[in-house]
Protein backbone atom coordinates (compact mmCIF):
# COMPACT_ATOMS: atom_id res chain seq x y z
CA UNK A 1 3.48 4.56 -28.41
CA UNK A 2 5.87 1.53 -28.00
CA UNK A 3 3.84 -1.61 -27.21
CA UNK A 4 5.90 -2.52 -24.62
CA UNK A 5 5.12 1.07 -22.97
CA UNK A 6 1.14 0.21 -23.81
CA UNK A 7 0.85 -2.62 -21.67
CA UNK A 8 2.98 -1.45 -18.11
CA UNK A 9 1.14 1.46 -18.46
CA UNK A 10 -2.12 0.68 -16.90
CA UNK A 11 -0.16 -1.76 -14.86
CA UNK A 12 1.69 0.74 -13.25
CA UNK A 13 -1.06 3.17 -13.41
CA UNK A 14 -3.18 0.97 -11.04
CA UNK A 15 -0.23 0.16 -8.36
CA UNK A 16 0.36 4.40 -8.53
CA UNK A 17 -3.47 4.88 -7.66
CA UNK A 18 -3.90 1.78 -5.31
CA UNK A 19 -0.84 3.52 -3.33
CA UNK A 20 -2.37 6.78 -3.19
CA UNK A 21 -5.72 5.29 -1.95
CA UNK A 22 -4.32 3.55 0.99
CA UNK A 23 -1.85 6.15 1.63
CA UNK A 24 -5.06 8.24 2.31
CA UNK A 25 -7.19 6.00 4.32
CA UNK A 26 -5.95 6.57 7.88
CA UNK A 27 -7.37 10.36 7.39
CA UNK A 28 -11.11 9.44 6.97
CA UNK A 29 -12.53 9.99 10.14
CA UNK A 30 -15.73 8.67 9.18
CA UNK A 31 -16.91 5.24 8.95
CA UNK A 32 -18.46 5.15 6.26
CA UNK A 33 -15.97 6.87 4.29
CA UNK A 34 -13.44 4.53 5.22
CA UNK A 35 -15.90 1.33 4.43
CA UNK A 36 -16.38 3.20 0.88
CA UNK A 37 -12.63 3.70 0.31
CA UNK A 38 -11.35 0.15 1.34
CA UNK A 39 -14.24 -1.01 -1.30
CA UNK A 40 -12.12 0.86 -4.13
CA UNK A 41 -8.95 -0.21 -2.67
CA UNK A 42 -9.88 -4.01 -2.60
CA UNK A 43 -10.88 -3.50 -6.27
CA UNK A 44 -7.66 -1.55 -7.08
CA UNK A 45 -5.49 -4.01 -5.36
CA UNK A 46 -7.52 -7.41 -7.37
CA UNK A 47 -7.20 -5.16 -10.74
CA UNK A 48 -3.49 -4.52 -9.81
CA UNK A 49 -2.75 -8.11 -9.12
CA UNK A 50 -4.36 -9.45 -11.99
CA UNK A 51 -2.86 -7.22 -14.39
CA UNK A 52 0.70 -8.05 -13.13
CA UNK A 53 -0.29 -11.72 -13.18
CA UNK A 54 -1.62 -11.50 -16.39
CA UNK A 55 1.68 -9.73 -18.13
CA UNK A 56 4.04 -12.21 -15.86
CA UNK A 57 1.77 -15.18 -16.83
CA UNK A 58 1.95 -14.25 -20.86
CA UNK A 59 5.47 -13.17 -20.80
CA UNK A 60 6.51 -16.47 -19.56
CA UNK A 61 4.75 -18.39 -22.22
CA UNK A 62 5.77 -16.44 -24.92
CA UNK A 63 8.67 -16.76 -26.97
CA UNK A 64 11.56 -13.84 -25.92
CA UNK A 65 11.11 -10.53 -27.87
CA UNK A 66 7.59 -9.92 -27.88
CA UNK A 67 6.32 -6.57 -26.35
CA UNK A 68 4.57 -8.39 -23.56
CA UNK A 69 7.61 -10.68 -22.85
CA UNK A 70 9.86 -7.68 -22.89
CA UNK A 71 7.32 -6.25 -20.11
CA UNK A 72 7.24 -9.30 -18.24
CA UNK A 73 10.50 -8.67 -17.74
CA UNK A 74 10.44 -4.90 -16.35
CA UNK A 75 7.67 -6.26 -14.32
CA UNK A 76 10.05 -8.86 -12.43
CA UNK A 77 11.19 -6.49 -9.80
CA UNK A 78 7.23 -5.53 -8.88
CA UNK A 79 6.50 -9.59 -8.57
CA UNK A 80 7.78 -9.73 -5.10
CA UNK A 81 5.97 -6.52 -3.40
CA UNK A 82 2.92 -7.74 -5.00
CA UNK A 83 3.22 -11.37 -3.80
CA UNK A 84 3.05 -9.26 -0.23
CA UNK A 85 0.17 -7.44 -1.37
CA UNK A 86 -1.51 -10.41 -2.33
CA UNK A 87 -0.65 -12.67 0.94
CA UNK A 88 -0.80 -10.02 3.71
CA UNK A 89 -2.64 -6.23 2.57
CA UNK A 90 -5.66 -7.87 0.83
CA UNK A 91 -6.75 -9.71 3.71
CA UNK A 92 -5.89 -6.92 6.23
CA UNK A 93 -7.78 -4.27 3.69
CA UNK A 94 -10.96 -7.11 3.80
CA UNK A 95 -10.95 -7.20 7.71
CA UNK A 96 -10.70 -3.07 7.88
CA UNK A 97 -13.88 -3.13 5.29
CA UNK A 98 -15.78 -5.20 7.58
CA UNK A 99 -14.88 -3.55 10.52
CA UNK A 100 -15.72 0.16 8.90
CA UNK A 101 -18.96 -1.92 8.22
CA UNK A 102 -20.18 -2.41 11.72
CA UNK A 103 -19.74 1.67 12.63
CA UNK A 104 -21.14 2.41 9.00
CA UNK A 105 -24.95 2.43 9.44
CA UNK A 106 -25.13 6.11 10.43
CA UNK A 107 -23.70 8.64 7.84
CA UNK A 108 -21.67 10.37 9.91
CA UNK A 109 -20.30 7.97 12.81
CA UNK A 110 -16.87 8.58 13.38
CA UNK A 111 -14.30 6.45 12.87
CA UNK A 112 -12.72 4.61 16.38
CA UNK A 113 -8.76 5.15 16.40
CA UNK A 114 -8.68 1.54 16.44
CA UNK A 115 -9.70 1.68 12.55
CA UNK A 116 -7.47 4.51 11.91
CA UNK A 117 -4.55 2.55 13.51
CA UNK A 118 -5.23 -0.23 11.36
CA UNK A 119 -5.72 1.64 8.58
CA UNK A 120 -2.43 2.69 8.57
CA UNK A 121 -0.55 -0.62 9.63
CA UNK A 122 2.77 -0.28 7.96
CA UNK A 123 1.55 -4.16 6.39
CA UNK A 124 -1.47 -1.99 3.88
CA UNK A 125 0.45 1.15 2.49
CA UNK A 126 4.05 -0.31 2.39
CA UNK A 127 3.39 -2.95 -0.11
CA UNK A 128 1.80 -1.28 -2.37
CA UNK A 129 3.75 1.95 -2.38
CA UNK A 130 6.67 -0.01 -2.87
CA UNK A 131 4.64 -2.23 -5.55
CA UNK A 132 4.28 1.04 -7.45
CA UNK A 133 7.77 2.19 -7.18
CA UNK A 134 8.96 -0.93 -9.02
CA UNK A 135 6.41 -0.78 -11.75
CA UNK A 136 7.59 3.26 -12.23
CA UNK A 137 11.39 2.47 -13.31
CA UNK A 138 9.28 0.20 -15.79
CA UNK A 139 7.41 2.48 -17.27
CA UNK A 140 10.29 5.47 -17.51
CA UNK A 141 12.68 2.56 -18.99
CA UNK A 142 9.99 1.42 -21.78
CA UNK A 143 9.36 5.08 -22.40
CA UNK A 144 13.44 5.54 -23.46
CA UNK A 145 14.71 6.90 -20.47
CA UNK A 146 17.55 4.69 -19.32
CA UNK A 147 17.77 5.24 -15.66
CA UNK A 148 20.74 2.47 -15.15
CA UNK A 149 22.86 3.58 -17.81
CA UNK A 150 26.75 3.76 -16.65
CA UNK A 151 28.99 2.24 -14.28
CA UNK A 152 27.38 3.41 -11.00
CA UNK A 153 24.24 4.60 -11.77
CA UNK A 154 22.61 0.94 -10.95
CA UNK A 155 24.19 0.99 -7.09
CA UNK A 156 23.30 4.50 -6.69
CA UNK A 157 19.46 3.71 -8.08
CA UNK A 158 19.36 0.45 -5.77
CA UNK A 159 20.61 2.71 -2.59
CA UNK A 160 18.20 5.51 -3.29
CA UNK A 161 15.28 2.69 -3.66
CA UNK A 162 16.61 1.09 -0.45
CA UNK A 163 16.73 4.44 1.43
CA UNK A 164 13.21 5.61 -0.13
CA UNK A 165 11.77 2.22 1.00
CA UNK A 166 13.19 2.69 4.62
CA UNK A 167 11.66 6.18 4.70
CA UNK A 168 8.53 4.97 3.35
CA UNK A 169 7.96 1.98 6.32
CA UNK A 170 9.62 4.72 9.46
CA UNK A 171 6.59 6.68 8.16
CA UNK A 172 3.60 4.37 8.31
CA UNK A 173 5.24 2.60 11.26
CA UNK A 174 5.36 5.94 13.14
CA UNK A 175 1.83 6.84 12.08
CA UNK A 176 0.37 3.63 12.59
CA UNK A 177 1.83 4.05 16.78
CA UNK A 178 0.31 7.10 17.13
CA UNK A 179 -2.84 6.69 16.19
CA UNK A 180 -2.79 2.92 18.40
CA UNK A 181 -1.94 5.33 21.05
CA UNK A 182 -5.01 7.46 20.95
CA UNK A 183 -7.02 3.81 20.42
CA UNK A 184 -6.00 2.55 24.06
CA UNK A 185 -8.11 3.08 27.05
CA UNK A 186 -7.22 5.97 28.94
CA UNK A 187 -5.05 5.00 32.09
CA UNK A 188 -7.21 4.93 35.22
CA UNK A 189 -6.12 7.07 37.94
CA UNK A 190 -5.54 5.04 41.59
CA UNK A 191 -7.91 6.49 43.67
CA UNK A 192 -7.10 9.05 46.59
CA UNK A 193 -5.70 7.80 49.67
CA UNK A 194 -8.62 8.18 52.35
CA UNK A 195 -7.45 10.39 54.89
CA UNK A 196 -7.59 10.36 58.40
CA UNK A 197 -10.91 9.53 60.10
CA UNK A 198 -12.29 12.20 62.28
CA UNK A 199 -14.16 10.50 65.25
């Protein structure tokens, strides 16, 4: 195995699994499930950003043509998402924990819509789905496969990531309304108009 491919392996391999994980969390409809599951997603996310710091960090220090300066490199395109991850989904993935926390005490309390809804803010699984999807091209270009090679091949890629991106936010943005839908207070009715007083 290339050593270049050795080290965005498990970088990539953490942003694919810390995707997943959030990706899932707005379909635990238990507490304490969701408490448990934002505990493994905080520690994916720390791993994640620590790894890509770690490879950014080295690569930058390092004299060009070393394995981990060559991955520092492939890595430049993730540094932005995970900037995002680090600034706005870890604290939003902290306050969900704690809130999971307070309904958590019974095994099998449901989760309130309000949790769900922020669960699924389009600020939690966005970054780090699109975090991953820059650290795969990465990984399939250290492997051998060159995705960009020819004329057009690096617009088309670019418009396909843009589209795939766009898809991606609709998504949580749509799922993320419905389920603050089914969080707010059911409308109250106006009462009856009294009718007409018999005397």
């Amino acid at each position: 195995m290339d050593d270049h491919l050795a080290v965005l392996l498990p970088v990539a391999a953490v942003w694919v699994v810390a995707a997943v994980v959030a990706d899932g969390l707005p379909r635990l409809d238990r507490a304490r499930a969701l408490r448990r599951r934002t505990g493994w997603l905080s520690a994916l996310i720390l791993t994640g950003l620590a790894l890509t710091a770690a490879v950014l960090l080295t690569g930058l220090q390092s004299a060009g043509g070393t394995p981990v300066d060559r991955a520092a490199g492939s890595l430049a395109l993730a540094a932005v998402p995970a900037l995002v991850v680090a600034v706005c989904t870890l604290r939003r993935v902290r306050r969900l924990r704690a809130g999971a926390g307070a309904f958590a005490r019974a095994p099998e309390t449901p989760a309130p819509h309000g949790l769900r809804a922020a669960a699924a803010h389009p600020l939690i699984g966005l970054p780090l789905q699109v975090t991953a999807l820059a650290a795969v091209p990465a990984v399939v270009s250290a492997a051998g496969l060159d995705l960009f090679r020819g004329s057009g091949a690096t617009g088309a890629a670019v418009t396909v990531g843009t589209l795939g991106i766009a898809a991606i936010g609709v998504r949580h943005a749509l799922r993320h309304n419905r389920l603050a839908e089914r969080a707010m207070p059911a409308a109250v009715s106006s009462p009856r108009a009294a009718g007409p007083l018999h005397v």
